[in-house]
C-alpha atoms as a PDB file:
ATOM      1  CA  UNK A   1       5.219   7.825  16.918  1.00  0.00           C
ATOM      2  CA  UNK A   2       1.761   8.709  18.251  1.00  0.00           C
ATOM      3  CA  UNK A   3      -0.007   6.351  20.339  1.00  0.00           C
ATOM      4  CA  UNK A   4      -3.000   5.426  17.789  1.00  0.00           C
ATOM      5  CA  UNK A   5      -6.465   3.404  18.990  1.00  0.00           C
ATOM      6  CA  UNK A   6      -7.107   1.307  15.596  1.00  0.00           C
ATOM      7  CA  UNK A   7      -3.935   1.033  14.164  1.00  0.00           C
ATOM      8  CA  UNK A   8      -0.890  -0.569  15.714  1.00  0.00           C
ATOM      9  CA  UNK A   9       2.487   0.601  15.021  1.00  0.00           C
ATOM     10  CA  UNK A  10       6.216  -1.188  15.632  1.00  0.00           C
ATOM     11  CA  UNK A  11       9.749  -0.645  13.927  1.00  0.00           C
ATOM     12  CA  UNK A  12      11.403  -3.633  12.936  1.00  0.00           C
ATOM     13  CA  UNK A  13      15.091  -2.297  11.912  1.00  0.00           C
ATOM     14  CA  UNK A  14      14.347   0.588   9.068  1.00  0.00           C
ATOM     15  CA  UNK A  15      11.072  -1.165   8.140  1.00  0.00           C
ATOM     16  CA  UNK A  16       7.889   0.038   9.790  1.00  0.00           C
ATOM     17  CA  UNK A  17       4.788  -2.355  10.358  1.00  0.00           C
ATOM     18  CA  UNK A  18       1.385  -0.975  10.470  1.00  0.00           C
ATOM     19  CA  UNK A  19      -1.316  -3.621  11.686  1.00  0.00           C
ATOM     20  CA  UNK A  20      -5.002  -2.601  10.749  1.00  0.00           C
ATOM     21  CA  UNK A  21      -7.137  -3.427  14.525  1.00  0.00           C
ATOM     22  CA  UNK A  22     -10.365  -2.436  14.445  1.00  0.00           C
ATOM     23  CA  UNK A  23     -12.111  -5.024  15.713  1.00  0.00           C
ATOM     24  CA  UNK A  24     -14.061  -7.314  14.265  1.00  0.00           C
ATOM     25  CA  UNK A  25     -12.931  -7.320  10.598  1.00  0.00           C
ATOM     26  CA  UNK A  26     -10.840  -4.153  10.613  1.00  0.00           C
ATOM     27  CA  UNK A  27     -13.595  -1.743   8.809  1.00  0.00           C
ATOM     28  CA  UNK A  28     -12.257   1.534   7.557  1.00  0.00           C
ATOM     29  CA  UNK A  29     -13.684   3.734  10.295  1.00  0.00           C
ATOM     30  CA  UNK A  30     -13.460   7.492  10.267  1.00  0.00           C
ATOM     31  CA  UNK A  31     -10.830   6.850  12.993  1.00  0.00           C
ATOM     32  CA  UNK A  32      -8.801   4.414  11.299  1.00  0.00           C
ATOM     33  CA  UNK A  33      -9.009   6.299   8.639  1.00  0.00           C
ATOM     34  CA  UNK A  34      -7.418   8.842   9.632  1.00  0.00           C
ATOM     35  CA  UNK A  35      -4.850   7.181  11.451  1.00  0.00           C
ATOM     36  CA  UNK A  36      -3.584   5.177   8.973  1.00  0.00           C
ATOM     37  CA  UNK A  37      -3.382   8.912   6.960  1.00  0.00           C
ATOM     38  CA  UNK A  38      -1.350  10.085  10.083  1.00  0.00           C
ATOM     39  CA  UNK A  39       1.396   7.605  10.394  1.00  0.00           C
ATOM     40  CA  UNK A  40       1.802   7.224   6.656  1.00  0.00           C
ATOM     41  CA  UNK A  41       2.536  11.148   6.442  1.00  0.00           C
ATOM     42  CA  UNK A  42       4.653  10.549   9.878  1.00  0.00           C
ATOM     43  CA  UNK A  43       6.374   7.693   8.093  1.00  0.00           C
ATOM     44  CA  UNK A  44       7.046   9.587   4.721  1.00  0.00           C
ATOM     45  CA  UNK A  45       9.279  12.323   6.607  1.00  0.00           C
ATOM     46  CA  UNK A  46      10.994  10.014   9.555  1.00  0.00           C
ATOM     47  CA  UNK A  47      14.785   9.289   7.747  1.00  0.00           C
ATOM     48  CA  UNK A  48      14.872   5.990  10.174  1.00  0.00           C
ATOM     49  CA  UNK A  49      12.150   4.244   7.918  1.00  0.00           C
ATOM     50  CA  UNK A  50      12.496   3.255   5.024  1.00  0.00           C
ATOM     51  CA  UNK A  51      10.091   0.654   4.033  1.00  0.00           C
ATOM     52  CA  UNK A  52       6.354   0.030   5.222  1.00  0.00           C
ATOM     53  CA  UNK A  53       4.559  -3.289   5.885  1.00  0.00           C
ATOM     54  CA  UNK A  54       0.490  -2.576   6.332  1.00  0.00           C
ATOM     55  CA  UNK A  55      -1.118  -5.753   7.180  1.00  0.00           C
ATOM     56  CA  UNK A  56      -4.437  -6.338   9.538  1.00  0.00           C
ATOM     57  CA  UNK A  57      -5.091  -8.056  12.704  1.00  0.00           C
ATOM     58  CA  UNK A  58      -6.834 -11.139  13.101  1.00  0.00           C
ATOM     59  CA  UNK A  59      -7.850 -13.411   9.839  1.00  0.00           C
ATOM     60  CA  UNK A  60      -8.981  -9.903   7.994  1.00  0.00           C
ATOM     61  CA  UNK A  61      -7.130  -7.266   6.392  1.00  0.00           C
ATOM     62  CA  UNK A  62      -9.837  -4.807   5.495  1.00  0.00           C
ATOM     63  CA  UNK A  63     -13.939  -6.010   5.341  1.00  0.00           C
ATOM     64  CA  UNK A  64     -14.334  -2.609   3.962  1.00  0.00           C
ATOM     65  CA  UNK A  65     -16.042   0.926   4.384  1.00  0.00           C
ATOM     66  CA  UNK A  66     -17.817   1.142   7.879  1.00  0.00           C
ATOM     67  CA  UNK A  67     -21.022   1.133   7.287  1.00  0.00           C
ATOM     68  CA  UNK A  68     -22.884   0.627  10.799  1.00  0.00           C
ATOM     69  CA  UNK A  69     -20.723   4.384  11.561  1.00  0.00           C
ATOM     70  CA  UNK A  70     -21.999   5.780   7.952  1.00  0.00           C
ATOM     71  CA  UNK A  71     -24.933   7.467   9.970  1.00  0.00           C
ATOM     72  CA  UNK A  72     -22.774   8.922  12.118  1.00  0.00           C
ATOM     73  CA  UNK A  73     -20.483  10.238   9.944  1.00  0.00           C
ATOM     74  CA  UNK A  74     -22.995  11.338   7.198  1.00  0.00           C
ATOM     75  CA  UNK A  75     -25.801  13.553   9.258  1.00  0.00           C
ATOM     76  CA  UNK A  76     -25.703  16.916   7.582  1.00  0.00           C
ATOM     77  CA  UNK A  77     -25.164  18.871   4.515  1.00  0.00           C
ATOM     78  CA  UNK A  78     -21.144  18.628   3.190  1.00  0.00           C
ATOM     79  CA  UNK A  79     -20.663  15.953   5.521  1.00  0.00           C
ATOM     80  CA  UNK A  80     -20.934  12.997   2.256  1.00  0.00           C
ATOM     81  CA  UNK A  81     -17.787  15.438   0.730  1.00  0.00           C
ATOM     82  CA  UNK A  82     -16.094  15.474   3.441  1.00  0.00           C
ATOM     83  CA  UNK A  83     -16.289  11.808   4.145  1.00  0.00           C
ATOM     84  CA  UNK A  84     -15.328  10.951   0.523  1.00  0.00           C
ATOM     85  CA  UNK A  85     -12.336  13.372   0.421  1.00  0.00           C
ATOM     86  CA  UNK A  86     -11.648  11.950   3.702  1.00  0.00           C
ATOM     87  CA  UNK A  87     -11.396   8.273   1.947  1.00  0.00           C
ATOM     88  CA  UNK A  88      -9.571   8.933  -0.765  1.00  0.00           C
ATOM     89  CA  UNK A  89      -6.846  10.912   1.092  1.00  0.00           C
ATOM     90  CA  UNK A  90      -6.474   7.635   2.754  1.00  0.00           C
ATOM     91  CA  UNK A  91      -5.998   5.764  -0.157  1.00  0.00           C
ATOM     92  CA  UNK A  92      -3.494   8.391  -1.814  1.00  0.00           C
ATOM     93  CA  UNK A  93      -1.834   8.230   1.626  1.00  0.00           C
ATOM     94  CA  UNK A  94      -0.517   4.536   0.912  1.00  0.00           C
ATOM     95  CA  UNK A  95       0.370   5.397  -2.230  1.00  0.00           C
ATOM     96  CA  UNK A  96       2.150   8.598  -1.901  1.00  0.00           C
ATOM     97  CA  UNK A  97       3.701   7.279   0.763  1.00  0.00           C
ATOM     98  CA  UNK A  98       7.975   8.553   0.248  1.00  0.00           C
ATOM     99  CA  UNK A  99       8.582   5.003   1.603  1.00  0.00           C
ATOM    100  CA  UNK A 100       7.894   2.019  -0.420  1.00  0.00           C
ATOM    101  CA  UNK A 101       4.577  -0.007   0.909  1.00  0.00           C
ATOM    102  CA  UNK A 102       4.641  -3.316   1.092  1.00  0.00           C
ATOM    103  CA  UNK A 103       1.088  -5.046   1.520  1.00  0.00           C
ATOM    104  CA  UNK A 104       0.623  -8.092   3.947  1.00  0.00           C
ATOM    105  CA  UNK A 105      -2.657  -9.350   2.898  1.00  0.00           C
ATOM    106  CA  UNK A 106      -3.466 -11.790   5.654  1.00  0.00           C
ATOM    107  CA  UNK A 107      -7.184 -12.646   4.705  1.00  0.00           C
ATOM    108  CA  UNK A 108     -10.285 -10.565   3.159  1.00  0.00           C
ATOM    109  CA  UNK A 109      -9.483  -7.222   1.530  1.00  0.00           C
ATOM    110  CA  UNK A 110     -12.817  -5.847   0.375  1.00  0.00           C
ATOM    111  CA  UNK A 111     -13.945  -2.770  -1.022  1.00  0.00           C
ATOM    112  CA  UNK A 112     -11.585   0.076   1.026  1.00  0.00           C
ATOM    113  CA  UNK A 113      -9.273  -3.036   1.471  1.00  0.00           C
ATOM    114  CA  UNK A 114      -9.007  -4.036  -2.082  1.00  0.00           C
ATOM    115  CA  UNK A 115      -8.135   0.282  -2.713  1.00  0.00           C
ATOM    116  CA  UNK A 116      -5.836  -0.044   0.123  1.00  0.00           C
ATOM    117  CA  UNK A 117      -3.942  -2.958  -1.465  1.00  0.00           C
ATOM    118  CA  UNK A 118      -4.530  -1.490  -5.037  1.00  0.00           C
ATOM    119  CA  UNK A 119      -2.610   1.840  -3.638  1.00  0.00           C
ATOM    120  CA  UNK A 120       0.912  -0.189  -2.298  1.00  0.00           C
ATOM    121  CA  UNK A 121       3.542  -0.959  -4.155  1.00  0.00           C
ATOM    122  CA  UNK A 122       4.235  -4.808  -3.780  1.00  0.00           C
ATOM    123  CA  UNK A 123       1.956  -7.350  -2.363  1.00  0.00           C
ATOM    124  CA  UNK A 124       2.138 -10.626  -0.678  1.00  0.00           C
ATOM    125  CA  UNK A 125      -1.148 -12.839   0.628  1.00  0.00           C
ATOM    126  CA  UNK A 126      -1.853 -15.609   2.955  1.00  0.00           C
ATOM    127  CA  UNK A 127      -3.723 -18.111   1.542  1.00  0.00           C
ATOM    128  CA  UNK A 128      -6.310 -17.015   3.283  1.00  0.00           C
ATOM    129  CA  UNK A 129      -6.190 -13.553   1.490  1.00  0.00           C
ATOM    130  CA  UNK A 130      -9.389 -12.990  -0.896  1.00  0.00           C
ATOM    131  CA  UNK A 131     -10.197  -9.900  -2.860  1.00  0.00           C
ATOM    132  CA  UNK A 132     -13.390  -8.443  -3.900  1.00  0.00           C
ATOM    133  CA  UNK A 133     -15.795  -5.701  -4.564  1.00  0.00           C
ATOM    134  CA  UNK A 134     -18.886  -6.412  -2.645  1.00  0.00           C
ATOM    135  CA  UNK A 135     -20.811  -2.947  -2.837  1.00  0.00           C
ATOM    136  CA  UNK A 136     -22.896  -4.013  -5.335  1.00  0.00           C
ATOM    137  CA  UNK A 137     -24.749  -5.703  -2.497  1.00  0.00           C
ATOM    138  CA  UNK A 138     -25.682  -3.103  -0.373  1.00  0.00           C
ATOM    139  CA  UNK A 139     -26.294  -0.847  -3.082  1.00  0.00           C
ATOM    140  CA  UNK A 140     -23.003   1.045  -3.420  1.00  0.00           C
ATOM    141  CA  UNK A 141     -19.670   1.222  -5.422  1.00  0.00           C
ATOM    142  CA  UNK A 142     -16.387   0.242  -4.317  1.00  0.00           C
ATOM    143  CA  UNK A 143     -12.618   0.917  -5.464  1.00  0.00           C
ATOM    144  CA  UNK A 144     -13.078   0.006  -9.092  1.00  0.00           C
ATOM    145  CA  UNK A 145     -10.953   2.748 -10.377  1.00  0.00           C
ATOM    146  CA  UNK A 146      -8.268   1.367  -7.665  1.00  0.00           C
ATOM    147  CA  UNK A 147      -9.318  -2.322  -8.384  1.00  0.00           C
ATOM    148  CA  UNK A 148      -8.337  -1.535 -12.343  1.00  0.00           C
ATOM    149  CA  UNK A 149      -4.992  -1.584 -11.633  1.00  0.00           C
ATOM    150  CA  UNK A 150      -4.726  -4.959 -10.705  1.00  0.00           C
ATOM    151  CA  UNK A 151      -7.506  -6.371 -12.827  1.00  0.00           C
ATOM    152  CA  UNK A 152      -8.312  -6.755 -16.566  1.00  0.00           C
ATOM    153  CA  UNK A 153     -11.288  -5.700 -18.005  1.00  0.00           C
ATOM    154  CA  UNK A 154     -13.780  -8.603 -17.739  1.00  0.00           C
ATOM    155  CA  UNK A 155     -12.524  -9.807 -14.591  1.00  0.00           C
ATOM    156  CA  UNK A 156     -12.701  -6.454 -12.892  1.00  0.00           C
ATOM    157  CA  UNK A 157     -16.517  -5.825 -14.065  1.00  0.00           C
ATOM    158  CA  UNK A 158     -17.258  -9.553 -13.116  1.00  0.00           C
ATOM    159  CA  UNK A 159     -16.067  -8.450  -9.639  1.00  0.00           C
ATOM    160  CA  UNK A 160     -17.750  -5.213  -9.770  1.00  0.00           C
ATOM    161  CA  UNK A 161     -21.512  -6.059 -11.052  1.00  0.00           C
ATOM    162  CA  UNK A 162     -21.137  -9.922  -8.986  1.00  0.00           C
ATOM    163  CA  UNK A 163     -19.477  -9.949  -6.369  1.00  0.00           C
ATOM    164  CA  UNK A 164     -17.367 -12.235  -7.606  1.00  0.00           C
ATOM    165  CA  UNK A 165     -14.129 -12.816  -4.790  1.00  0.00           C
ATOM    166  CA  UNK A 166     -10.733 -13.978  -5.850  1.00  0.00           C
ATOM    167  CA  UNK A 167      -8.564 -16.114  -4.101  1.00  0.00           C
ATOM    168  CA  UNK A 168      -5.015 -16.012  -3.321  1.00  0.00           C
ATOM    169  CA  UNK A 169      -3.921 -18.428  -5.287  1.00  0.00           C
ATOM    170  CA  UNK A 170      -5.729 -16.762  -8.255  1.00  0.00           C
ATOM    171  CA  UNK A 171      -4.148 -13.666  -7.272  1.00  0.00           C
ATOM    172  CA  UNK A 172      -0.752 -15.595  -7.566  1.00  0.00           C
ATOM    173  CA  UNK A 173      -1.523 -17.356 -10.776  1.00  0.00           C
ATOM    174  CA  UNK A 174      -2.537 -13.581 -12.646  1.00  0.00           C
ATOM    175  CA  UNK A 175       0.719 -12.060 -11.383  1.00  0.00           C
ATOM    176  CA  UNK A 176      -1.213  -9.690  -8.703  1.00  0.00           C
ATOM    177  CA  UNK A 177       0.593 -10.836  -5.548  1.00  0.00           C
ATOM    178  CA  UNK A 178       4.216 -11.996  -5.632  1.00  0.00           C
ATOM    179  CA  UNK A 179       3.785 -14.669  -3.357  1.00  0.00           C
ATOM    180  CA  UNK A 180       1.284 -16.944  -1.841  1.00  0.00           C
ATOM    181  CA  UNK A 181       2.428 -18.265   1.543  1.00  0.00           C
ATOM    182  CA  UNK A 182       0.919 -20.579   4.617  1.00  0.00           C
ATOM    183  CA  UNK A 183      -0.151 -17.849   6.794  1.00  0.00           C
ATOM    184  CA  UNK A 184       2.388 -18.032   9.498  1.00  0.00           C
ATOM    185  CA  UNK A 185       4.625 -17.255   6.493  1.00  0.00           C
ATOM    186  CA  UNK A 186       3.136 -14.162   5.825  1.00  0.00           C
ATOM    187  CA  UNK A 187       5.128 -11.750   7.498  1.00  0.00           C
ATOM    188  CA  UNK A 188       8.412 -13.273   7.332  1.00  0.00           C
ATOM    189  CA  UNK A 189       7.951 -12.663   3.680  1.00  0.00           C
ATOM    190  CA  UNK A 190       6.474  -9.625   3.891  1.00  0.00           C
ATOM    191  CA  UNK A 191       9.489  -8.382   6.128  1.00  0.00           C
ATOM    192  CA  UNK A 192      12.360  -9.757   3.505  1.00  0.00           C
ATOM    193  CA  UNK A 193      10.885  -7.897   0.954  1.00  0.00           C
ATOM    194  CA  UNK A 194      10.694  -4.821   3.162  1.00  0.00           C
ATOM    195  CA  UNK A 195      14.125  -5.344   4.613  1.00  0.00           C
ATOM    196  CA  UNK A 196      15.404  -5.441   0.608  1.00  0.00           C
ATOM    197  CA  UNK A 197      13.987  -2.336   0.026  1.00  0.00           C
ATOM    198  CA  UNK A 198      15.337  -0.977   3.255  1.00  0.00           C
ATOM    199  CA  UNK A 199      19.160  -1.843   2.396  1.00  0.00           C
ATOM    200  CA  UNK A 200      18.949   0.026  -0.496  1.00  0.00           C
ATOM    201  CA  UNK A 201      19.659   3.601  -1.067  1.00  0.00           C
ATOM    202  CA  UNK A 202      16.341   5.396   0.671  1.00  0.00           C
ATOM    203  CA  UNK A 203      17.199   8.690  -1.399  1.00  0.00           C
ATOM    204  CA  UNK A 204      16.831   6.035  -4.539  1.00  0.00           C
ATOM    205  CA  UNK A 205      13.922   4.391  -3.480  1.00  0.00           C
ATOM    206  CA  UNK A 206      12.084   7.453  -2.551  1.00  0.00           C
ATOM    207  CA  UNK A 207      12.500   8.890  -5.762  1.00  0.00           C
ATOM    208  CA  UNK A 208      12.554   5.835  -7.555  1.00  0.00           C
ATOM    209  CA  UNK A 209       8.324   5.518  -6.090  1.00  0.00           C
ATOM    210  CA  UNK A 210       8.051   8.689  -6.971  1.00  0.00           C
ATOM    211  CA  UNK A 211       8.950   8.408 -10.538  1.00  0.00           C
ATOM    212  CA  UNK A 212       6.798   5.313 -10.951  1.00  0.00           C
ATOM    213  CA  UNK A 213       3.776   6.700  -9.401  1.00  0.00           C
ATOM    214  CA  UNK A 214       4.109  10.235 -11.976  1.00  0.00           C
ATOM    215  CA  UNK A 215       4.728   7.988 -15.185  1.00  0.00           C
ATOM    216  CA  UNK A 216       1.990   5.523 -14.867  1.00  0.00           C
ATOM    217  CA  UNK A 217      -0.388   7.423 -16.601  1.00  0.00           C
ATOM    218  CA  UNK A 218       1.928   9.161 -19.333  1.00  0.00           C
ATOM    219  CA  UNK A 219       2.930   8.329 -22.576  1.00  0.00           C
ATOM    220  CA  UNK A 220       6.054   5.789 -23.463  1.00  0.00           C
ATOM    221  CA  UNK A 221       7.855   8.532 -24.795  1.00  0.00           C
ATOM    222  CA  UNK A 222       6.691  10.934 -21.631  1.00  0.00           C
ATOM    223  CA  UNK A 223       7.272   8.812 -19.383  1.00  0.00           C
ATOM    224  CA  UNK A 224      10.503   7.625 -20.144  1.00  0.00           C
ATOM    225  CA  UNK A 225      11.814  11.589 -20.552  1.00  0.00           C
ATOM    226  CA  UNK A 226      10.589  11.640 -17.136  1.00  0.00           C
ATOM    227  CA  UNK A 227      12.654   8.723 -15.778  1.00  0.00           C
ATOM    228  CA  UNK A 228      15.653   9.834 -17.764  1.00  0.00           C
ATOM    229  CA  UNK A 229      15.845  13.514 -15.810  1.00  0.00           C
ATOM    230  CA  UNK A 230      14.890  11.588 -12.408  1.00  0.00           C
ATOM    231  CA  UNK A 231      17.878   9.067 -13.000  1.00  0.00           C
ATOM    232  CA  UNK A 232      20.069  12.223 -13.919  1.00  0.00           C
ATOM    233  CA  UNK A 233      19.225  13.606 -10.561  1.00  0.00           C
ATOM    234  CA  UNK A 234      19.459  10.234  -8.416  1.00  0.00           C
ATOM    235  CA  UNK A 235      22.989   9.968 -10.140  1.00  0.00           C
ATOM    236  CA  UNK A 236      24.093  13.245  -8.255  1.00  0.00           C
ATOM    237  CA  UNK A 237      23.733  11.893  -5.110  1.00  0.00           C
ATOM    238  CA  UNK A 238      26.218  11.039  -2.817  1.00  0.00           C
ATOM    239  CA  UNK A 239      24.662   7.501  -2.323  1.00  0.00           C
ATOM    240  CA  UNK A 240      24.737   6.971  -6.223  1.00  0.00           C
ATOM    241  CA  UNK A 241      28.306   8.102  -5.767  1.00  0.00           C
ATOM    242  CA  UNK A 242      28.807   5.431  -3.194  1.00  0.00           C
ATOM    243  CA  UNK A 243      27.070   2.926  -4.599  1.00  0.00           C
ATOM    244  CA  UNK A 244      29.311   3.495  -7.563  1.00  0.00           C
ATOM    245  CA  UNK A 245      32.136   3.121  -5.586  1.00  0.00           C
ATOM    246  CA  UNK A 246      31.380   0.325  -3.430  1.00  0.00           C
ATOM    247  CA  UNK A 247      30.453  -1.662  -6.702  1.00  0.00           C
ATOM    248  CA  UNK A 248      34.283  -1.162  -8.035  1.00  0.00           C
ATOM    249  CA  UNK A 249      35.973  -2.290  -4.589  1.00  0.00           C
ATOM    250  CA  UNK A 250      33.619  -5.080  -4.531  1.00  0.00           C
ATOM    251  CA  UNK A 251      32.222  -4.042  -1.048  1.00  0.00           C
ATOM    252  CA  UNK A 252      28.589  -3.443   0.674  1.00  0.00           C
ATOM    253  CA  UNK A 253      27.647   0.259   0.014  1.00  0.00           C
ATOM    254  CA  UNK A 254      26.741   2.457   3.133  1.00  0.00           C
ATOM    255  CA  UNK A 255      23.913   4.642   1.936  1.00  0.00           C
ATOM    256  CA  UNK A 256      23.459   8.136   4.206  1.00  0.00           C
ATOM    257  CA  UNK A 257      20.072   9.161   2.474  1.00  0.00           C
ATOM    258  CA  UNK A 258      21.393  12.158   0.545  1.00  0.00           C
END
């Protein structure tokens, strides 16, 4: 892996951990932001992962867009396109992702943070995790459209045109986060879920993201078609063959990614 400046990176097993570090609160720099984009694409085609945990250092996972580097960044004409493509590649980076992403949320994810955690595919928070959508106080708009797919309609707005923050433990009680742990128990728990992924089939759990992230937005009936020809295809694998077989001699399968 690349030796990156904001973003650490370690392999625990087949699950790689990516720790936000950009000191103080882990802003979403132009650097970090393209890091993360990096190892995420790196991640996606390196067989020995299988599963991600993204998490930030310190006591905040993401405080958000840069803005003290915003003048840097935005100077001359093209550069406020480039910058926004630049984001949102970011975003689609986590979600994209061929491995399954498993969010650590180990204290403030605001703004960019709340899209980053919006774009995984399971999440876990400290109880020190909050969310929220603060732009409206500087006079800008967050990751609403990334914020809807955790939120319902009156509490996402609420966040939106307030500032309104929720905590983990409201996060919990709406079904957002699947667990809400002491904060040394963070990454324990975000590890077991990563390591459960991880000792599954990856050629299944690659497509298996990919098939949830294409039928989200169809139709029941689309959607479903969809999933029917991508189970059809998983099935001719030789780990669904395996899997098959280890289930009728009662034995733990030994997956080979193809």
């Amino acid at each position: 892996m690349i030796a990156f400046t904001q973003l650490r990176f370690r392999q625990d097993g087949h699950v790689a951990v990516l720790t936000l570090d950009s000191p103080p609160v882990n802003a979403l720099t132009r650097t970090l932001n393209d890091e993360l984009t990096q190892a995420l694409d790196i991640i996606g085609e390196t067989p020995d992962i299988r599963a991600v945990v993204l998490t930030g250092a310190g006591k905040v996972f993401c405080a958000g867009a840069d803005l003290k580097g915003r003048a840097e960044t935005i100077r001359h004409p093209g550069d406020m396109g480039a910058h926004a493509r630049r984001t949102r590649e970011c975003f689609h980076a986590i979600r994209e992702c061929a491995k399954p992403v498993v969010a650590a949320i180990n204290g403030a994810a605001l703004g960019s943070g709340l899209a980053m955690v919006a774009s995984a595919d399971i999440l876990v928070a400290s109880e020190r995790a909050v969310l929220g959508l603060p732009e409206v106080d500087v006079g800008l708009l967050g990751g609403c459209s990334h914020a809807m797919r955790l939120f319902g309609h009156s509490r996402l707005r609420r966040m939106a045109l307030t500032g309104h923050r929720v905590g983990a433990e409201e996060l919990y009680r709406l079904g957002i986060v699947e667990a809400c742990t002491a904060p040394e128990e963070l990454m324990p728990a975000a590890l077991e879920l990563a390591a459960a992924i991880a000792a599954k089939s990856p050629v299944s759990t690659r497509m298996g993201k990919h098939t949830l992230n294409v039928i989200e937005d169809m139709s029941l009936r689309d959607g479903y078609r969809y999933e029917q020809d991508m189970t059809a295809a998983i099935g001719l694998t030789e780990d669904a063959r395996e899997a098959q077989l280890a289930f009728r001699e009662k034995r733990a399968p030994v997956f080979v990614g193809r």
